[in-house]
C-alpha atoms as a PDB file:
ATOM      1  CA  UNK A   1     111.116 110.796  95.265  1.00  0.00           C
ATOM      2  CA  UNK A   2     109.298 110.018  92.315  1.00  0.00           C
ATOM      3  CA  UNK A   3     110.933 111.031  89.162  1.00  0.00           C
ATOM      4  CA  UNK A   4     108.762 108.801  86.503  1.00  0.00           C
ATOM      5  CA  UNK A   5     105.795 106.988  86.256  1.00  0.00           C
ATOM      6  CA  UNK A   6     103.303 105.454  83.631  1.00  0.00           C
ATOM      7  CA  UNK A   7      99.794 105.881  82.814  1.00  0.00           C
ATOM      8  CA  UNK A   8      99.134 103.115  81.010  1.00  0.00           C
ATOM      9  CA  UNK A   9      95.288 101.947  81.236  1.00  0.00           C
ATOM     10  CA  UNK A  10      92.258 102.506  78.599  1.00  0.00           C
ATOM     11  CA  UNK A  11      89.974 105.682  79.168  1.00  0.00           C
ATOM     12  CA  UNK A  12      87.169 103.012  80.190  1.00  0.00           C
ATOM     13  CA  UNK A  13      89.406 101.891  83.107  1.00  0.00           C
ATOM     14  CA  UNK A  14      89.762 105.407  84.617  1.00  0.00           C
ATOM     15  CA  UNK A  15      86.164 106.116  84.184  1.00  0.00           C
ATOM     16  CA  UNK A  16      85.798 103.198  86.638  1.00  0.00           C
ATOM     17  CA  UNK A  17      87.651 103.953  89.153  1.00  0.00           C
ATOM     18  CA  UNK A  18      87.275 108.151  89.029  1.00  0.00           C
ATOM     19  CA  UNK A  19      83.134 107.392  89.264  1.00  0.00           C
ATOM     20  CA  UNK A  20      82.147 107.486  85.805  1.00  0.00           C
ATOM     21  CA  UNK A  21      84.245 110.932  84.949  1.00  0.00           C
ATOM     22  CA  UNK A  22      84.491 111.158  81.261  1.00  0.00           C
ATOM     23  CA  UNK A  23      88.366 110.814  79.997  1.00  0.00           C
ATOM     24  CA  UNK A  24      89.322 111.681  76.746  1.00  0.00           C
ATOM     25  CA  UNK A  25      91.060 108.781  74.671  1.00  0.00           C
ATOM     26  CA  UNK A  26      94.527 108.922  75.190  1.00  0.00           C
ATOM     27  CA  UNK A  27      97.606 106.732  74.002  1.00  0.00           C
ATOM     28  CA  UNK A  28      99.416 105.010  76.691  1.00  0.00           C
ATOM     29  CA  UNK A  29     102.586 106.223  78.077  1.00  0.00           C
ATOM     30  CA  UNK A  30     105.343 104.283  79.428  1.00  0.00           C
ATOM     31  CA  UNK A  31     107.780 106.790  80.438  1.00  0.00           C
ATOM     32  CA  UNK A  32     106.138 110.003  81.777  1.00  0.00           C
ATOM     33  CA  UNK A  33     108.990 112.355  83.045  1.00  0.00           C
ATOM     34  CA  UNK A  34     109.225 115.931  84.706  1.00  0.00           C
ATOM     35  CA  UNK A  35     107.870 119.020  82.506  1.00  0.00           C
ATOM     36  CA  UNK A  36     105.424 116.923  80.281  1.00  0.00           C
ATOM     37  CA  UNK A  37     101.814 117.106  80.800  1.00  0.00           C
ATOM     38  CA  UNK A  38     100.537 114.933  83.304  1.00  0.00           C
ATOM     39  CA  UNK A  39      96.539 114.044  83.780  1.00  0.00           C
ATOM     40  CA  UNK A  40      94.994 114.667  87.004  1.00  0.00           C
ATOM     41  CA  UNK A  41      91.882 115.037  88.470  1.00  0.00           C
ATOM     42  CA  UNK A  42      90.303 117.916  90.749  1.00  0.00           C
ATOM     43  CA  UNK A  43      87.482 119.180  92.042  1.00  0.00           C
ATOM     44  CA  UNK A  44      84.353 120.680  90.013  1.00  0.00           C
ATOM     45  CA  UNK A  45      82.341 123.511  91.001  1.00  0.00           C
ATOM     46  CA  UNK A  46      79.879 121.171  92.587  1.00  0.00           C
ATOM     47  CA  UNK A  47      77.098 118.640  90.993  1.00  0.00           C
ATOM     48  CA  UNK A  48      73.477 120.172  90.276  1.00  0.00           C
ATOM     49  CA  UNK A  49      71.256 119.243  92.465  1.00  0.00           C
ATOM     50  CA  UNK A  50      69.159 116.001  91.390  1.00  0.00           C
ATOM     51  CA  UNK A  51      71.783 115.386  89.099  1.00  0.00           C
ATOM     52  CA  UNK A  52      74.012 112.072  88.696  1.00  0.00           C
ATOM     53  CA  UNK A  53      76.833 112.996  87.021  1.00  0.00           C
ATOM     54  CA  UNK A  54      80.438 113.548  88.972  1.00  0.00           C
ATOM     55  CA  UNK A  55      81.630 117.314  89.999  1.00  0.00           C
ATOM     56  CA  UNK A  56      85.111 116.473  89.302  1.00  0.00           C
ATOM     57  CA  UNK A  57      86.775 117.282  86.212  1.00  0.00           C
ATOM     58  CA  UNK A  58      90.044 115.852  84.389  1.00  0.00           C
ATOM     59  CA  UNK A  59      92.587 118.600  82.823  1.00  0.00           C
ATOM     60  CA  UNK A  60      96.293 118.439  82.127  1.00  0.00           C
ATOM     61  CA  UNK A  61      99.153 120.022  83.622  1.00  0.00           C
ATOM     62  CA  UNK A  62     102.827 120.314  83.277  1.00  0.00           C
ATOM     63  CA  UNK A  63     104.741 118.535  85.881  1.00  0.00           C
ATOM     64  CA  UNK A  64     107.040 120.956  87.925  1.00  0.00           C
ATOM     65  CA  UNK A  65     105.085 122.730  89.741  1.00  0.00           C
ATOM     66  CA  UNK A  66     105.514 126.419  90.037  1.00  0.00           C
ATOM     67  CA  UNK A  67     104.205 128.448  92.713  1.00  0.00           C
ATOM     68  CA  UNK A  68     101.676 131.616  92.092  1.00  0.00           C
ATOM     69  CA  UNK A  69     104.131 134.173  93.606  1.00  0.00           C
ATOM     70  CA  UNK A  70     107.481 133.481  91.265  1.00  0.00           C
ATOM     71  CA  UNK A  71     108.015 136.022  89.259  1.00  0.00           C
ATOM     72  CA  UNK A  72     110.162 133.677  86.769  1.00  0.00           C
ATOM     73  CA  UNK A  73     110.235 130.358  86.718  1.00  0.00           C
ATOM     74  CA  UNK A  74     113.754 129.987  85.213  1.00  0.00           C
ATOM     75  CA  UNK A  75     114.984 131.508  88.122  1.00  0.00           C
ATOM     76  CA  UNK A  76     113.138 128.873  90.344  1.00  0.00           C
ATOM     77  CA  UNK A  77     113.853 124.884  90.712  1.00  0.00           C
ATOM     78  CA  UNK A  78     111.557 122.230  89.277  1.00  0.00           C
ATOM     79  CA  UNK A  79     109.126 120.976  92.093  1.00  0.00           C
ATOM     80  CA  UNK A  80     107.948 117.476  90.795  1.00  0.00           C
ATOM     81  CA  UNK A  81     107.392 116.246  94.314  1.00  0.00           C
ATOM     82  CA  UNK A  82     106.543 117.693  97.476  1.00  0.00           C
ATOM     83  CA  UNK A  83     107.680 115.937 100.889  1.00  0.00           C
ATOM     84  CA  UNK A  84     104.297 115.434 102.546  1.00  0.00           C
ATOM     85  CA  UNK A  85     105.817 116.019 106.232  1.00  0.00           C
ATOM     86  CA  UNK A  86     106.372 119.759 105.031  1.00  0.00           C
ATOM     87  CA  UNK A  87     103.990 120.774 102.401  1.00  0.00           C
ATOM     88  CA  UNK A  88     101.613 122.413 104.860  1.00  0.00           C
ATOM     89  CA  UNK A  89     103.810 124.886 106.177  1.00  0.00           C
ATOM     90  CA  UNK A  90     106.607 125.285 103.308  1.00  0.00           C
ATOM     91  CA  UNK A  91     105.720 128.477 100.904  1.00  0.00           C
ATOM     92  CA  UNK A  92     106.137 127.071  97.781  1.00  0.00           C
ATOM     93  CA  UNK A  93     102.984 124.434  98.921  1.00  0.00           C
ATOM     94  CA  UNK A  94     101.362 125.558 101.448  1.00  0.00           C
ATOM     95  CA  UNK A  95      98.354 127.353  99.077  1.00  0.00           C
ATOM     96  CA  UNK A  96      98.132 124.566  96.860  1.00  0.00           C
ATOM     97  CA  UNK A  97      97.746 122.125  99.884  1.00  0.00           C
ATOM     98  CA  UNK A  98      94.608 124.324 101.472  1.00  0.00           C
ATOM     99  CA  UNK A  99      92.874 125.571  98.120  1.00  0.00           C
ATOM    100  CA  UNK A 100      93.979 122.853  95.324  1.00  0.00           C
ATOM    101  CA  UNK A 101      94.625 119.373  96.425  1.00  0.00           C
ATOM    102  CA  UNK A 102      94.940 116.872  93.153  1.00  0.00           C
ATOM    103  CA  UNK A 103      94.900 113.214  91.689  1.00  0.00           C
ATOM    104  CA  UNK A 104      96.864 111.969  89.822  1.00  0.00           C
ATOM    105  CA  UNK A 105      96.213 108.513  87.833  1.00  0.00           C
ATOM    106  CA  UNK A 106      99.054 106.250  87.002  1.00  0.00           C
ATOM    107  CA  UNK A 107      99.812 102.780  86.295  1.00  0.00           C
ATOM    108  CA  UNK A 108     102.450 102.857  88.527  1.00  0.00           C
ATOM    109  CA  UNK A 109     106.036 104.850  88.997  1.00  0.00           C
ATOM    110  CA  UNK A 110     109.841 103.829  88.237  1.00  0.00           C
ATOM    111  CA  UNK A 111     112.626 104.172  90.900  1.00  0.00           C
ATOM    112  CA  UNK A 112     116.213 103.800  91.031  1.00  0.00           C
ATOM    113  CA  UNK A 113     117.981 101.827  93.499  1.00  0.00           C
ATOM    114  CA  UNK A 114     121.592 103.691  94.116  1.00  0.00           C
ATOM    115  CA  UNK A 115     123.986 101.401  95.685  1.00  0.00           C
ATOM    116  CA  UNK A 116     127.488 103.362  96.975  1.00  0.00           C
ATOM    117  CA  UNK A 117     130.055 103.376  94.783  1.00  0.00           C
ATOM    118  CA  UNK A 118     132.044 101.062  97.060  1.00  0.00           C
ATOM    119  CA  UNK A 119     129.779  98.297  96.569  1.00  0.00           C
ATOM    120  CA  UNK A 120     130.659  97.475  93.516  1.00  0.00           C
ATOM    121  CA  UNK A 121     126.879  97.751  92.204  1.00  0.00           C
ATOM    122  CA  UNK A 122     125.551  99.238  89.434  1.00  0.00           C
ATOM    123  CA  UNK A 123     122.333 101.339  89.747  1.00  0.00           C
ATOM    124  CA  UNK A 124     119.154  99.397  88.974  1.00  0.00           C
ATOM    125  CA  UNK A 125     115.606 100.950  87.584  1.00  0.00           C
ATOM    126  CA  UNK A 126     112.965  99.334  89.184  1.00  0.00           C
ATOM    127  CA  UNK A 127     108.969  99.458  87.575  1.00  0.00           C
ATOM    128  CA  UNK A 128     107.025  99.453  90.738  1.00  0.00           C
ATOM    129  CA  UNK A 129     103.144  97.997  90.497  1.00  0.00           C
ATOM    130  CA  UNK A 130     100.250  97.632  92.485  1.00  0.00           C
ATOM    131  CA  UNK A 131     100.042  93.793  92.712  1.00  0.00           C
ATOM    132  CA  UNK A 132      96.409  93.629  92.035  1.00  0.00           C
ATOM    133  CA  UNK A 133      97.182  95.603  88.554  1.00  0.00           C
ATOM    134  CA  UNK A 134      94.783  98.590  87.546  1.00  0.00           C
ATOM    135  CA  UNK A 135      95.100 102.118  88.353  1.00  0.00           C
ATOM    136  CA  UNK A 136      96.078 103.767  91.242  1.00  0.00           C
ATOM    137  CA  UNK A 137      95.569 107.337  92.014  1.00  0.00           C
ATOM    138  CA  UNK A 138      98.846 109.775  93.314  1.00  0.00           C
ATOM    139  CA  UNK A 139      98.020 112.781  95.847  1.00  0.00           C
ATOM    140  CA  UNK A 140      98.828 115.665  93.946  1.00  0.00           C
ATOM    141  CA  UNK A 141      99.420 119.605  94.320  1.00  0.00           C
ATOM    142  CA  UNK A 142      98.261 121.808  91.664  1.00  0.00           C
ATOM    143  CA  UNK A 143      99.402 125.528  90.840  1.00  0.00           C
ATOM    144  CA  UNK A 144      98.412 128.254  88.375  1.00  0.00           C
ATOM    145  CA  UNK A 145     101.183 130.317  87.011  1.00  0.00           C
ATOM    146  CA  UNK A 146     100.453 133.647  85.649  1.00  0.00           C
ATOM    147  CA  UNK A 147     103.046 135.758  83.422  1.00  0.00           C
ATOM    148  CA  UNK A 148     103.654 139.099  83.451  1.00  0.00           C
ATOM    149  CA  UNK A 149     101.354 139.306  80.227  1.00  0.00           C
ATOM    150  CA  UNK A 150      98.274 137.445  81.284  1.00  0.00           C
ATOM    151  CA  UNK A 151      98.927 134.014  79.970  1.00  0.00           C
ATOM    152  CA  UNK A 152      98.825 131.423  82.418  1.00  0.00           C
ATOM    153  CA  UNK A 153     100.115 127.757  82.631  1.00  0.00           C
ATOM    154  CA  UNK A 154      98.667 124.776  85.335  1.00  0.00           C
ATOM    155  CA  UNK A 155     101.291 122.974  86.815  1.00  0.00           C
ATOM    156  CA  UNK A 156     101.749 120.088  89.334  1.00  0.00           C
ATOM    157  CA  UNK A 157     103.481 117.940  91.672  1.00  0.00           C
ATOM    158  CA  UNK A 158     103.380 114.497  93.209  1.00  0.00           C
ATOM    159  CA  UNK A 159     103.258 114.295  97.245  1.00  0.00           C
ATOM    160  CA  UNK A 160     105.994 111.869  98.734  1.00  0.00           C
ATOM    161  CA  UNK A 161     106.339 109.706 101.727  1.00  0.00           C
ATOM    162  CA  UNK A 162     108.747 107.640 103.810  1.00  0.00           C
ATOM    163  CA  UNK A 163     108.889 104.622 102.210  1.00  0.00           C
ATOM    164  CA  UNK A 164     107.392 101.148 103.361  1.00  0.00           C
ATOM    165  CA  UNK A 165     109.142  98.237 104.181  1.00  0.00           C
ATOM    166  CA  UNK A 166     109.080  96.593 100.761  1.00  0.00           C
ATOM    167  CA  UNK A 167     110.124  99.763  99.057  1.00  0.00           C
ATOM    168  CA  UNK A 168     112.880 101.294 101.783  1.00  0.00           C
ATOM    169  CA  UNK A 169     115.764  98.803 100.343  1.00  0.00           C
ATOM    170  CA  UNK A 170     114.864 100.491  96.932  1.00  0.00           C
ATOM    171  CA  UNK A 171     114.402 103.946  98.046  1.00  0.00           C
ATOM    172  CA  UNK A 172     113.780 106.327 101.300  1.00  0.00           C
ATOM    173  CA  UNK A 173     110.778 107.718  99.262  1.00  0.00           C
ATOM    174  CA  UNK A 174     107.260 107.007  97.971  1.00  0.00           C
ATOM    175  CA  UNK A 175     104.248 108.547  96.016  1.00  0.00           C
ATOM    176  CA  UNK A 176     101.458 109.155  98.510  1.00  0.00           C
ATOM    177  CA  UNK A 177      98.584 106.957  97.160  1.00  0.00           C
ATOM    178  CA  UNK A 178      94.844 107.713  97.893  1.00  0.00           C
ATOM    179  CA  UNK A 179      92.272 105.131  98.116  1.00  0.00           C
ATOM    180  CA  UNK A 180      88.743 105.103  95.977  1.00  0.00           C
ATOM    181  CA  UNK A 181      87.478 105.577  99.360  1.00  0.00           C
ATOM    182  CA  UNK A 182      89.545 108.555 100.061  1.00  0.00           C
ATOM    183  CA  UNK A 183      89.050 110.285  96.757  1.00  0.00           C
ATOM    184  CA  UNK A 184      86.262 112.802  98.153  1.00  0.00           C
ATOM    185  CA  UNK A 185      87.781 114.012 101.066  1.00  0.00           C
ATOM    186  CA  UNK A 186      91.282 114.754  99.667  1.00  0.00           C
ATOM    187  CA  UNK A 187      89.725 116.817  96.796  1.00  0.00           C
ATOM    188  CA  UNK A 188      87.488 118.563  99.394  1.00  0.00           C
ATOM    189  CA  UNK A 189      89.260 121.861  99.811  1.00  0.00           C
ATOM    190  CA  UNK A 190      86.309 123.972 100.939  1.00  0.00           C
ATOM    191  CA  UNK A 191      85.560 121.559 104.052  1.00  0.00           C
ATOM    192  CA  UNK A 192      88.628 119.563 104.755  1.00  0.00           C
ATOM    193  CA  UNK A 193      91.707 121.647 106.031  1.00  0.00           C
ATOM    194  CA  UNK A 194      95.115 120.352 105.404  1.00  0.00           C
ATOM    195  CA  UNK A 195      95.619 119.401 109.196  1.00  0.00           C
ATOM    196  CA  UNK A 196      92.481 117.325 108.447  1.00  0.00           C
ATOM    197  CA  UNK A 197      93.646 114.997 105.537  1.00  0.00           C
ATOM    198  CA  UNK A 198      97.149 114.355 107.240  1.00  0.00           C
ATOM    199  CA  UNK A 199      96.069 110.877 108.199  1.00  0.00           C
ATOM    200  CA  UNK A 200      96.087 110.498 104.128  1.00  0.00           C
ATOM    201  CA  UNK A 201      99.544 111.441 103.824  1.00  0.00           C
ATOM    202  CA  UNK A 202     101.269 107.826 105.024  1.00  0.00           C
ATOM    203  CA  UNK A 203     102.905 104.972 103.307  1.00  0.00           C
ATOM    204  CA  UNK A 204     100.700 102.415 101.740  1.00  0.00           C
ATOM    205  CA  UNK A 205     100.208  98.745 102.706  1.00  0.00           C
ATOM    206  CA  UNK A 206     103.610  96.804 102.575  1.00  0.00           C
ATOM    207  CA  UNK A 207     102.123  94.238 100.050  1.00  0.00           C
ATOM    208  CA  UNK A 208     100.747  97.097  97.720  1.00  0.00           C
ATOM    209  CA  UNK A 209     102.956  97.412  95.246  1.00  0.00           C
ATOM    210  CA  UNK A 210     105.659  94.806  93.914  1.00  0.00           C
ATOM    211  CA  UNK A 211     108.953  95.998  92.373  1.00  0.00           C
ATOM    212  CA  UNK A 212     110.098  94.448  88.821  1.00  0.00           C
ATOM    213  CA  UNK A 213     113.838  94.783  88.066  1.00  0.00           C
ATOM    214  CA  UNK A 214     114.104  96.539  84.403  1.00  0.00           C
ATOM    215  CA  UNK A 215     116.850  97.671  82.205  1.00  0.00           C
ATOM    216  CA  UNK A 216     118.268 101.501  82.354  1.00  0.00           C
ATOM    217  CA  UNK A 217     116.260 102.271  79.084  1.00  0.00           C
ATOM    218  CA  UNK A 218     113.576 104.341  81.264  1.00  0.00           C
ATOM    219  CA  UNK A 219     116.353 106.443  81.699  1.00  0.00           C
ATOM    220  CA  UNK A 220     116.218 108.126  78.216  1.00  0.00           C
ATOM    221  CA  UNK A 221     113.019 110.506  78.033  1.00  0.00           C
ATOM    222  CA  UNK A 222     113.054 109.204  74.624  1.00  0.00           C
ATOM    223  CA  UNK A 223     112.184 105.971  75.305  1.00  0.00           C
ATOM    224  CA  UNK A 224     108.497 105.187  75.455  1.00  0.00           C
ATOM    225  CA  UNK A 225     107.554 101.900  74.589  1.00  0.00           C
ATOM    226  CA  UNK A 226     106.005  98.492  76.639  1.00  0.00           C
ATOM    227  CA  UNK A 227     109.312  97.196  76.395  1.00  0.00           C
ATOM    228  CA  UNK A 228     109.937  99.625  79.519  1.00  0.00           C
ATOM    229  CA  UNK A 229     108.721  97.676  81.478  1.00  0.00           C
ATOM    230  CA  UNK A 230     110.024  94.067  80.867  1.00  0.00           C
ATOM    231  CA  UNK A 231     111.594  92.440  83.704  1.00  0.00           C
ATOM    232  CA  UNK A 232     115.330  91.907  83.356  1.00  0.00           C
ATOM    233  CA  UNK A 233     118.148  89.460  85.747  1.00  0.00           C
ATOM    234  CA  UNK A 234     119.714  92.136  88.110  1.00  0.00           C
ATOM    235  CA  UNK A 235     123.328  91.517  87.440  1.00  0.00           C
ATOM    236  CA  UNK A 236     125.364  90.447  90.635  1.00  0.00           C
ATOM    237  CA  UNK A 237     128.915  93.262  91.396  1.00  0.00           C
ATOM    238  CA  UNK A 238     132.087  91.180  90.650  1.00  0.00           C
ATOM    239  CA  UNK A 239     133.432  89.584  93.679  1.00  0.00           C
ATOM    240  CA  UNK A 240     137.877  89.815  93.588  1.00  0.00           C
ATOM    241  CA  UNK A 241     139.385  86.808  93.747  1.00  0.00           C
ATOM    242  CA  UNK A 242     140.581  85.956  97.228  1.00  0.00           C
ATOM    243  CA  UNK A 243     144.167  86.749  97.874  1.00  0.00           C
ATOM    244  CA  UNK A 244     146.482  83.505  98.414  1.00  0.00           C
ATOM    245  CA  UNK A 245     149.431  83.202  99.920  1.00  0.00           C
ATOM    246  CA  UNK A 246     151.827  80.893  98.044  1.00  0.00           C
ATOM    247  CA  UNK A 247     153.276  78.077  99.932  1.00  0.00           C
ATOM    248  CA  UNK A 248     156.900  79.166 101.547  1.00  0.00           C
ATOM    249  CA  UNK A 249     159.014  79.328  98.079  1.00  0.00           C
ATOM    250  CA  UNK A 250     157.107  76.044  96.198  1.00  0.00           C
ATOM    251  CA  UNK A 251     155.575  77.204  93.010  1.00  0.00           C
ATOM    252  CA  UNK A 252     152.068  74.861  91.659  1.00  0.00           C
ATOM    253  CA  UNK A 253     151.167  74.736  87.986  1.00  0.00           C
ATOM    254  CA  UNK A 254     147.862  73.273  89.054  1.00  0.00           C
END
């Protein structure tokens, strides 16, 4: 899964790599976690014809997404990710995944490698990168959520993976990542069909992203600074000290 990530780059960086879509100035944020608003990028109603500028616009939602038919959403779990194996036939996607298919920009994500108790390991928080730095775009599901009384609130989730290789002895999960070259089709809900941007959906390229060991402090929502994200030594589990037999009835002091 994907429980936090980081958006971290200047507005002139995502104008870059989103094809010259305007992006408000923003602070950076280290430690982006479920129900905040989250900045992602969908479809516009089309360019003008003759005209240069980008038909994709950049808004914010709240991530958890909540699907158009619940009728409260206390009474309905938090969806920050969506499994990307299942999110074309499973209700609480499947609209979002035919009409309003999302990216997401990020820096990168955390994750949190869980050894069993039995091990004698402590859990370790991982900052996971893109080696060549720079942004990196999430597939995304977005829903609008109308109350009984009109008002209405955008929401969102992150589509997951199986992970790759270099990730799997972290985690079983990944962010879906879409490519620059990618970026048109996936937002294309009018002319690509979810069936038709499956071959989107997969793990990225083992030696995408590298994973830096950091200190529990991500886990605190209230935490939000660069020091986040500063490598730390992963501490080794205590090994017991082998059990020795003494020698039959002679006692050492040595």
């Amino acid at each position: 899964m994907c429980g936090r990530f980081a958006l971290t780059v200047s507005s002139v960086d995502l104008r870059d790599v989103f094809s010259g879509l305007d992006f408000d100035d923003f602070p950076a944020r280290y430690n982006i976690a479920p129900t905040q608003p989250i900045l992602v990028v969908i479809s516009g109603e089309g360019r003008e014809q003759g005209s240069n500028l980008t038909d994709r616009r950049a808004v914010l939602v709240r991530w958890g997404l909540t699907p158009g038919w619940v009728k409260d959403p206390k009474d309905f779990p938090l969806l920050i990710n969506a499994r990307s194996e299942t999110a074309i036939g499973k209700a609480s996607f499947r609209a979002a995944m035919r009409h309003r298919r999302v990216l997401i920009p990020a820096s990168g994500f955390y994750e949190w490698h869980r050894p069993s108790k039995e091990s004698g390991e402590r859990p370790q928080a991982y900052w996971i990168r893109p080696r060549q730095g720079g942004v990196i775009a999430f597939a995304g599901l977005m829903e609008t959520w109308s109350s009984a009384d009109g008002s209405e609130v955008d929401t969102g989730a992150i589509l997951t993976t199986s992970a790759n290789s270099a990730i799997s002895s972290i985690h079983d999960r990944m962010p879906v990542v879409i490519k620059p070259e990618d970026f048109t089709r996936w937002l294309d809900c009018k002319t690509q069909e979810p069936r038709e941007v499956v071959d989107l959906m997969q793990p990225v390229q083992d030696d995408f992203f590298e994973a830096v060991p950091v200190s529990d402090k991500v886990n605190k929502v209230a935490n939000v600074g660069p020091d986040l994200q500063q490598p730390v030594a992963i501490e080794k589990p205590l090994k017991a000290p082998d059990k020795q037999k003494p020698d039959d009835g002679q006692l050492s002091f040595f």
